[in-house]
PDB file of N, CA and C in Angstrom:
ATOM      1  N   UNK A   1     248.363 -56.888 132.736  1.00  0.00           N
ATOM      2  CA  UNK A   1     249.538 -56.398 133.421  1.00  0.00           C
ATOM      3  C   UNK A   1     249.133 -55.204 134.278  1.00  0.00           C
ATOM      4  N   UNK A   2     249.503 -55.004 135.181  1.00  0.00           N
ATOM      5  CA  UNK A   2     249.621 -54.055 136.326  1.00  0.00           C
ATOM      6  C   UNK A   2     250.813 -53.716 136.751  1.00  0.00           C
ATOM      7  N   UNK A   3     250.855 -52.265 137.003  1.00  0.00           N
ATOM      8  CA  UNK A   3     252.153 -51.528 137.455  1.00  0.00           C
ATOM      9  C   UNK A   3     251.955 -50.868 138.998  1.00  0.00           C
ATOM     10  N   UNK A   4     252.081 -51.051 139.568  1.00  0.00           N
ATOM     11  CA  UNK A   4     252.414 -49.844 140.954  1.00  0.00           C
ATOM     12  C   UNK A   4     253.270 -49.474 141.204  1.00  0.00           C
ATOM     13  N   UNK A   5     253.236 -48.184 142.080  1.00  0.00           N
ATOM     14  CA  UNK A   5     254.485 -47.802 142.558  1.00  0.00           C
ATOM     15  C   UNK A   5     254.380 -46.913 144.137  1.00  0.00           C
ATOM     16  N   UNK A   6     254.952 -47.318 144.648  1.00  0.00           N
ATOM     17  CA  UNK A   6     254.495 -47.478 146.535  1.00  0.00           C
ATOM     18  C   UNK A   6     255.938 -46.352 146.685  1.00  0.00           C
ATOM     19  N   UNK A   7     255.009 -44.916 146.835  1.00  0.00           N
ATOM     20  CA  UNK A   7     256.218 -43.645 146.811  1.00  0.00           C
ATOM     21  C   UNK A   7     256.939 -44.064 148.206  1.00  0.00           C
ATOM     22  N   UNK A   8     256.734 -44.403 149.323  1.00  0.00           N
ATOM     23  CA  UNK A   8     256.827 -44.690 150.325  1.00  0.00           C
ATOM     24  C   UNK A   8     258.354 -45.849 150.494  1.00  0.00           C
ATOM     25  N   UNK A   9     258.057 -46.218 149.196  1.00  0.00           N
ATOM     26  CA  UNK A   9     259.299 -47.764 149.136  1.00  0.00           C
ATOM     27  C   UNK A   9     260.192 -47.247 148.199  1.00  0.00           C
ATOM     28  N   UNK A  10     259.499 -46.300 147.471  1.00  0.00           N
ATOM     29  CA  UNK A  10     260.141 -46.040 146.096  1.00  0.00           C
ATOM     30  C   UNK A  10     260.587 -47.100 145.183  1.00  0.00           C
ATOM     31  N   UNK A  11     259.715 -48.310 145.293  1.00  0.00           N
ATOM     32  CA  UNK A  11     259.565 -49.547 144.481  1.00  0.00           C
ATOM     33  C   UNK A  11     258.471 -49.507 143.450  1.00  0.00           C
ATOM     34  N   UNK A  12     258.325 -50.181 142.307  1.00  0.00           N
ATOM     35  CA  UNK A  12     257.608 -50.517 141.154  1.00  0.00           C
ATOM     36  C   UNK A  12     257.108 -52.019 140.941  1.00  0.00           C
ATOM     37  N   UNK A  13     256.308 -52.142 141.006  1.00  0.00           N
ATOM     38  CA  UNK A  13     255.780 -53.420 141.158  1.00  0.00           C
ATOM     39  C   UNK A  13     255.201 -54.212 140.053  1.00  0.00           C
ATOM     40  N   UNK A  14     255.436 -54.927 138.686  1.00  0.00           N
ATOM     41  CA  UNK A  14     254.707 -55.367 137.550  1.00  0.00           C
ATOM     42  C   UNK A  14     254.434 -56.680 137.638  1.00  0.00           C
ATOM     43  N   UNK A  15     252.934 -56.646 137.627  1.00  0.00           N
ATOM     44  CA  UNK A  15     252.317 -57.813 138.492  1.00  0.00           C
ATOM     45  C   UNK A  15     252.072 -58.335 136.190  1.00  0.00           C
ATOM     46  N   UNK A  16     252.846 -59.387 136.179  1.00  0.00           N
ATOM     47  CA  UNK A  16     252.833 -60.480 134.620  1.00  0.00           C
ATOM     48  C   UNK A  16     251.136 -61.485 134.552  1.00  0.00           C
ATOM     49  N   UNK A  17     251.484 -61.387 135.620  1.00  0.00           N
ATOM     50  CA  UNK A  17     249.917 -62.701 136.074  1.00  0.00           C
ATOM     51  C   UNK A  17     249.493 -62.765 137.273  1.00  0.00           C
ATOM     52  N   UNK A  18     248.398 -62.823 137.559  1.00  0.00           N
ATOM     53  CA  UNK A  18     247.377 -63.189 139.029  1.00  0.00           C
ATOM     54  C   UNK A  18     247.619 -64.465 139.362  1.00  0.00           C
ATOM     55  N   UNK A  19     248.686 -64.886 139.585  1.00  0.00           N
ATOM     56  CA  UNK A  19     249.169 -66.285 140.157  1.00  0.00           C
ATOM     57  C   UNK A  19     250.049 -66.227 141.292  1.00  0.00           C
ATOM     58  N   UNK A  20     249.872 -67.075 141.894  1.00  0.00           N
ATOM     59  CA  UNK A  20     250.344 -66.964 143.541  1.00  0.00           C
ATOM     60  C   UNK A  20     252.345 -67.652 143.018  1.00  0.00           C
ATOM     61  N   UNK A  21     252.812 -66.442 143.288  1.00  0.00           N
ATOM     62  CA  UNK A  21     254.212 -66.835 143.659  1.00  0.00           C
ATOM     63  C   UNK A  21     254.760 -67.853 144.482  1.00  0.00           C
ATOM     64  N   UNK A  22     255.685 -68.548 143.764  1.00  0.00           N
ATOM     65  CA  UNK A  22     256.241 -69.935 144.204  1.00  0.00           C
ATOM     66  C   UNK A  22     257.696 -70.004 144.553  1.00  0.00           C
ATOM     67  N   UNK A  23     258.346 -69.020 144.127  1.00  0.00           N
ATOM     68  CA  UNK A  23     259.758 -68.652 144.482  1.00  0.00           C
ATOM     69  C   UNK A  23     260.307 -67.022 143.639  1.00  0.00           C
ATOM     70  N   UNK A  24     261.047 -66.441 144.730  1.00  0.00           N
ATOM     71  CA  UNK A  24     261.525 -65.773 144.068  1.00  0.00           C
ATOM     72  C   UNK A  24     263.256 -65.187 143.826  1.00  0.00           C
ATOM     73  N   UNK A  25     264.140 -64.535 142.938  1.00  0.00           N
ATOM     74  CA  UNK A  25     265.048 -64.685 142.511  1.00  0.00           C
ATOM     75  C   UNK A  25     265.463 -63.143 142.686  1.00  0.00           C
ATOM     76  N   UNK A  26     266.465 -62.854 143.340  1.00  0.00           N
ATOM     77  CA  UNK A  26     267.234 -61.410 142.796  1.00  0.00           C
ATOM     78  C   UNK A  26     267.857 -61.454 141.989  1.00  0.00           C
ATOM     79  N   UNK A  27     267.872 -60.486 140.490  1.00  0.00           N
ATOM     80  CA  UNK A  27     267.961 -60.445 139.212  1.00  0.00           C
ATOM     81  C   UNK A  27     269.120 -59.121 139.864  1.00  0.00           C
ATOM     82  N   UNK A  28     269.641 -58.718 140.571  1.00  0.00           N
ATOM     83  CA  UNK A  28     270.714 -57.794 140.863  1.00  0.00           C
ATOM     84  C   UNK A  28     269.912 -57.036 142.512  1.00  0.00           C
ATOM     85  N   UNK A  29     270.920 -56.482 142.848  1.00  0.00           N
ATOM     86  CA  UNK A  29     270.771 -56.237 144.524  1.00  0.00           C
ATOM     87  C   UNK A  29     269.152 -55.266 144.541  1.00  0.00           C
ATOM     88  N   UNK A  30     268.378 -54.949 143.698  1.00  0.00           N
ATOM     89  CA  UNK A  30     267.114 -54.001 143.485  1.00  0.00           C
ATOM     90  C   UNK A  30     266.201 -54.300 142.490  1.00  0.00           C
ATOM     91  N   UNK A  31     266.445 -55.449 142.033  1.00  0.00           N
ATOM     92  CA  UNK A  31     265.036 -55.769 141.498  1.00  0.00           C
ATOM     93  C   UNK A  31     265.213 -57.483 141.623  1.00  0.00           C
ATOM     94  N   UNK A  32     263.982 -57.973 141.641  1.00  0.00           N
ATOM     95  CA  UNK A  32     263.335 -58.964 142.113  1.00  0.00           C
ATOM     96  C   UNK A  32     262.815 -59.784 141.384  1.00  0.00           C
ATOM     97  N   UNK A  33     262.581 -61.150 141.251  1.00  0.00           N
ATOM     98  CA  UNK A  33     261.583 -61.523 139.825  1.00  0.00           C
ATOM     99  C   UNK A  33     260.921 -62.612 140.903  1.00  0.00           C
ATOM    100  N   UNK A  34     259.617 -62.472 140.341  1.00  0.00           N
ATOM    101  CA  UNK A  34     258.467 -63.359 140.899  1.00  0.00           C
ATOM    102  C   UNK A  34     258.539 -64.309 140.085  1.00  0.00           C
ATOM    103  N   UNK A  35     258.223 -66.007 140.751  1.00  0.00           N
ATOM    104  CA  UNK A  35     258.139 -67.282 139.485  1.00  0.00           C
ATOM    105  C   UNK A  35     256.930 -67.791 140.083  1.00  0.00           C
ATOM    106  N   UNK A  36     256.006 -68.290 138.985  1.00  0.00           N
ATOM    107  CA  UNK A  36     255.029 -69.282 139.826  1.00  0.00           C
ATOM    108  C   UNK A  36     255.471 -71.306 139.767  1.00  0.00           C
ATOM    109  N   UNK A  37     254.541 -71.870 140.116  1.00  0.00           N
ATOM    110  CA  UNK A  37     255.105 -73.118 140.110  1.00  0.00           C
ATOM    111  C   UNK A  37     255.994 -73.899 138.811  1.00  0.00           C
ATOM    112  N   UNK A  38     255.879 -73.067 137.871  1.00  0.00           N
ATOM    113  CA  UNK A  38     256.230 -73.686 136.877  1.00  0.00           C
ATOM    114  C   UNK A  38     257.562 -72.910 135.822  1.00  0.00           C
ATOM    115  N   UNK A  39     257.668 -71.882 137.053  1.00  0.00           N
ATOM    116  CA  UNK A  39     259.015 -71.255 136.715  1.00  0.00           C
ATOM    117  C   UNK A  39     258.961 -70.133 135.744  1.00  0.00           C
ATOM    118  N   UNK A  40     257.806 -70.045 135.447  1.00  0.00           N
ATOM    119  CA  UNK A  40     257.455 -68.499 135.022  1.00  0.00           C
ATOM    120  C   UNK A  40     257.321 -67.401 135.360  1.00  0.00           C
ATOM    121  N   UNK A  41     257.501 -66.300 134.788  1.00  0.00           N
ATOM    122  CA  UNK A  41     257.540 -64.799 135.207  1.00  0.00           C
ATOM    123  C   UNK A  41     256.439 -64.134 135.498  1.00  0.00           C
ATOM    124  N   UNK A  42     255.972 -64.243 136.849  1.00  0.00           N
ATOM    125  CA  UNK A  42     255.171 -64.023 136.975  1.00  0.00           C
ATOM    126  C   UNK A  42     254.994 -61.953 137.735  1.00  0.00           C
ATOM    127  N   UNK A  43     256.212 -61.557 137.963  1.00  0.00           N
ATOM    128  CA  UNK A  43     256.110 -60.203 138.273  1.00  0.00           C
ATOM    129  C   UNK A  43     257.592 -60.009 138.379  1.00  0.00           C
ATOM    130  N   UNK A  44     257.465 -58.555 138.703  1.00  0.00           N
ATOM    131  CA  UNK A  44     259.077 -57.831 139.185  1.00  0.00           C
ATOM    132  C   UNK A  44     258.930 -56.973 139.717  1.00  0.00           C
ATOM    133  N   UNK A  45     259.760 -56.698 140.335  1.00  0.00           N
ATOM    134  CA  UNK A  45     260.325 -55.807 142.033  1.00  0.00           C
ATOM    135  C   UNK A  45     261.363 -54.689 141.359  1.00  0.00           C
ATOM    136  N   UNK A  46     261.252 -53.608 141.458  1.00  0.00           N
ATOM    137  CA  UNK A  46     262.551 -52.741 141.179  1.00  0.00           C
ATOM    138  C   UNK A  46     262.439 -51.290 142.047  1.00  0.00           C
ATOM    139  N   UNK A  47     263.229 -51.710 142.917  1.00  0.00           N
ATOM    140  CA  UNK A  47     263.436 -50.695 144.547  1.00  0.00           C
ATOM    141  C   UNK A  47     264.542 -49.333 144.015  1.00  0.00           C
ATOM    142  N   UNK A  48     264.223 -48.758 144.931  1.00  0.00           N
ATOM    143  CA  UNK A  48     265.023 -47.311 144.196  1.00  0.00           C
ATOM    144  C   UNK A  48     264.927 -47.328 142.935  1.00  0.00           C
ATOM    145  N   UNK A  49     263.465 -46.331 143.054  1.00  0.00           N
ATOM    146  CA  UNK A  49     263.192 -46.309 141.420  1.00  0.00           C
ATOM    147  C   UNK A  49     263.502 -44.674 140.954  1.00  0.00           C
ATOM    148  N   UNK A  50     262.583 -43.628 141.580  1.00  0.00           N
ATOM    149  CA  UNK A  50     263.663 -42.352 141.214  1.00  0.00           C
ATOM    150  C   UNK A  50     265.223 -42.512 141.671  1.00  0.00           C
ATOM    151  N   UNK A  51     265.899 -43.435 142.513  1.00  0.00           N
ATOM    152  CA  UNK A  51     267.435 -43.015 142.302  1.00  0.00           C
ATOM    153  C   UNK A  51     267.859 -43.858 141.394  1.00  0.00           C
ATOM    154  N   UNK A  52     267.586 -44.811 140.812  1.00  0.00           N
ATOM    155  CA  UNK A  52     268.110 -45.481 139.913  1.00  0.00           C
ATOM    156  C   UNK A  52     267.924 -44.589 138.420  1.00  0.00           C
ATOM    157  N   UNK A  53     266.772 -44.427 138.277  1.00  0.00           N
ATOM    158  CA  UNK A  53     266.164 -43.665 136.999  1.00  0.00           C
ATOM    159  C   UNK A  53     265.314 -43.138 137.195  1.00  0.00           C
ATOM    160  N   UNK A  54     265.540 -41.535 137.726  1.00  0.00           N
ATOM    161  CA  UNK A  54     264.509 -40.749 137.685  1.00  0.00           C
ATOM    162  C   UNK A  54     263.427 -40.331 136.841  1.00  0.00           C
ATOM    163  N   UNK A  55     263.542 -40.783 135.623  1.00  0.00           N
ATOM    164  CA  UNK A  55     262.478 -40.338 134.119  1.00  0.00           C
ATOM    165  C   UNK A  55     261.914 -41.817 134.151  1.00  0.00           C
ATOM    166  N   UNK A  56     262.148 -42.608 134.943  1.00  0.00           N
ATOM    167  CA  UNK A  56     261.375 -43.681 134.649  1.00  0.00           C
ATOM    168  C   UNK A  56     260.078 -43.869 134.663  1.00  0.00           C
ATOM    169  N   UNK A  57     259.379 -43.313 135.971  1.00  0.00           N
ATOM    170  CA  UNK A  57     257.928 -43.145 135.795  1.00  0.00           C
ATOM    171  C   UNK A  57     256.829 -42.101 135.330  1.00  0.00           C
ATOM    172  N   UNK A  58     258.100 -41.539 134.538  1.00  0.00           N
ATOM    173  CA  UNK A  58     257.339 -40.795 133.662  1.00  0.00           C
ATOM    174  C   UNK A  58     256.302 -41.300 131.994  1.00  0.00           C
ATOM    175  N   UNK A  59     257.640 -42.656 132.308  1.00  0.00           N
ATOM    176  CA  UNK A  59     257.570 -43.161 130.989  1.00  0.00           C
ATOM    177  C   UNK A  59     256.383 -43.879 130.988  1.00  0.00           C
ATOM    178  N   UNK A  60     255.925 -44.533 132.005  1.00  0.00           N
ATOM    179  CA  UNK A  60     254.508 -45.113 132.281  1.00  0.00           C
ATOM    180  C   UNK A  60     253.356 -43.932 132.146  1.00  0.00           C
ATOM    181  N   UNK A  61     252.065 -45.185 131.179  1.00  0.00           N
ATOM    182  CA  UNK A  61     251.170 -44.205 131.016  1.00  0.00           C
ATOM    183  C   UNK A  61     250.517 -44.180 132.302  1.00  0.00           C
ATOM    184  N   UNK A  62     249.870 -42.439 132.785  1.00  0.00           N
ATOM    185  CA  UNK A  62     249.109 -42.484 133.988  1.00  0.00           C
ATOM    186  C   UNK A  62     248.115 -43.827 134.042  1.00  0.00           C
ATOM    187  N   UNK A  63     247.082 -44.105 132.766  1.00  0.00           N
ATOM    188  CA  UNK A  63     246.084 -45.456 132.968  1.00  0.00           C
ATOM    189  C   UNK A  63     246.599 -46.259 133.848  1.00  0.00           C
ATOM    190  N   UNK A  64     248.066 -46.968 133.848  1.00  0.00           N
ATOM    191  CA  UNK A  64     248.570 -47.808 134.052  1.00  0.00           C
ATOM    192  C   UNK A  64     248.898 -48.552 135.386  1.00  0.00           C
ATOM    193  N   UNK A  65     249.371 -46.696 135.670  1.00  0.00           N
ATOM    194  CA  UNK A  65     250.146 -46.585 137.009  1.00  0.00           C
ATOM    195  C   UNK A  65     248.847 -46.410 138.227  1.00  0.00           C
ATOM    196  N   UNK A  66     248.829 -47.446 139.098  1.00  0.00           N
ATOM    197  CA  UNK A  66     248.380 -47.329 140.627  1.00  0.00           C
ATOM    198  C   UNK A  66     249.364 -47.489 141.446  1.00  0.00           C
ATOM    199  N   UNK A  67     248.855 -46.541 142.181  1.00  0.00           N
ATOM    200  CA  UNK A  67     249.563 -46.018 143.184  1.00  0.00           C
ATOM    201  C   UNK A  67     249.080 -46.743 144.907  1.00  0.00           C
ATOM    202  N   UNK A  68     250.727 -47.056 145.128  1.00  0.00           N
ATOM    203  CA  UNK A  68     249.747 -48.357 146.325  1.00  0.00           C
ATOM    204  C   UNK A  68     248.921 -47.425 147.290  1.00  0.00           C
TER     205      UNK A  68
END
């Protein structure tokens, strides 16, 4: 698993698997879900991330977090 977060978008990015996305779904108007061919979860999108929840990326360990 991989996390980013692109200060620039103020999006969070959790990449589930290294598989090429096949469709994807808005799970509410700011976050996103990646599927690969077989309808699995393959990542997620969550835009306005300090205005939604500012303590959120705190909660991630630094290891974790790259920064795009």
């Amino acid at each position: 698993m991989k996390i980013r977060y692109d200060p620039d978008a103020d999006a969070v990015y959790i990449t589930l698997r290294e598989e090429e996305i096949d469709h994807t779904k808005e799970a509410d108007e700011n976050t996103i879900i990646d599927f690969n061919k077989d309808g699995e979860v393959i990542g997620v999108e969550i835009l306005f991330v300090k205005e939604r929840n500012p303590n959120l990326l705190k909660q991630f360990q630094v290891e974790n977090l790259i920064l795009a």
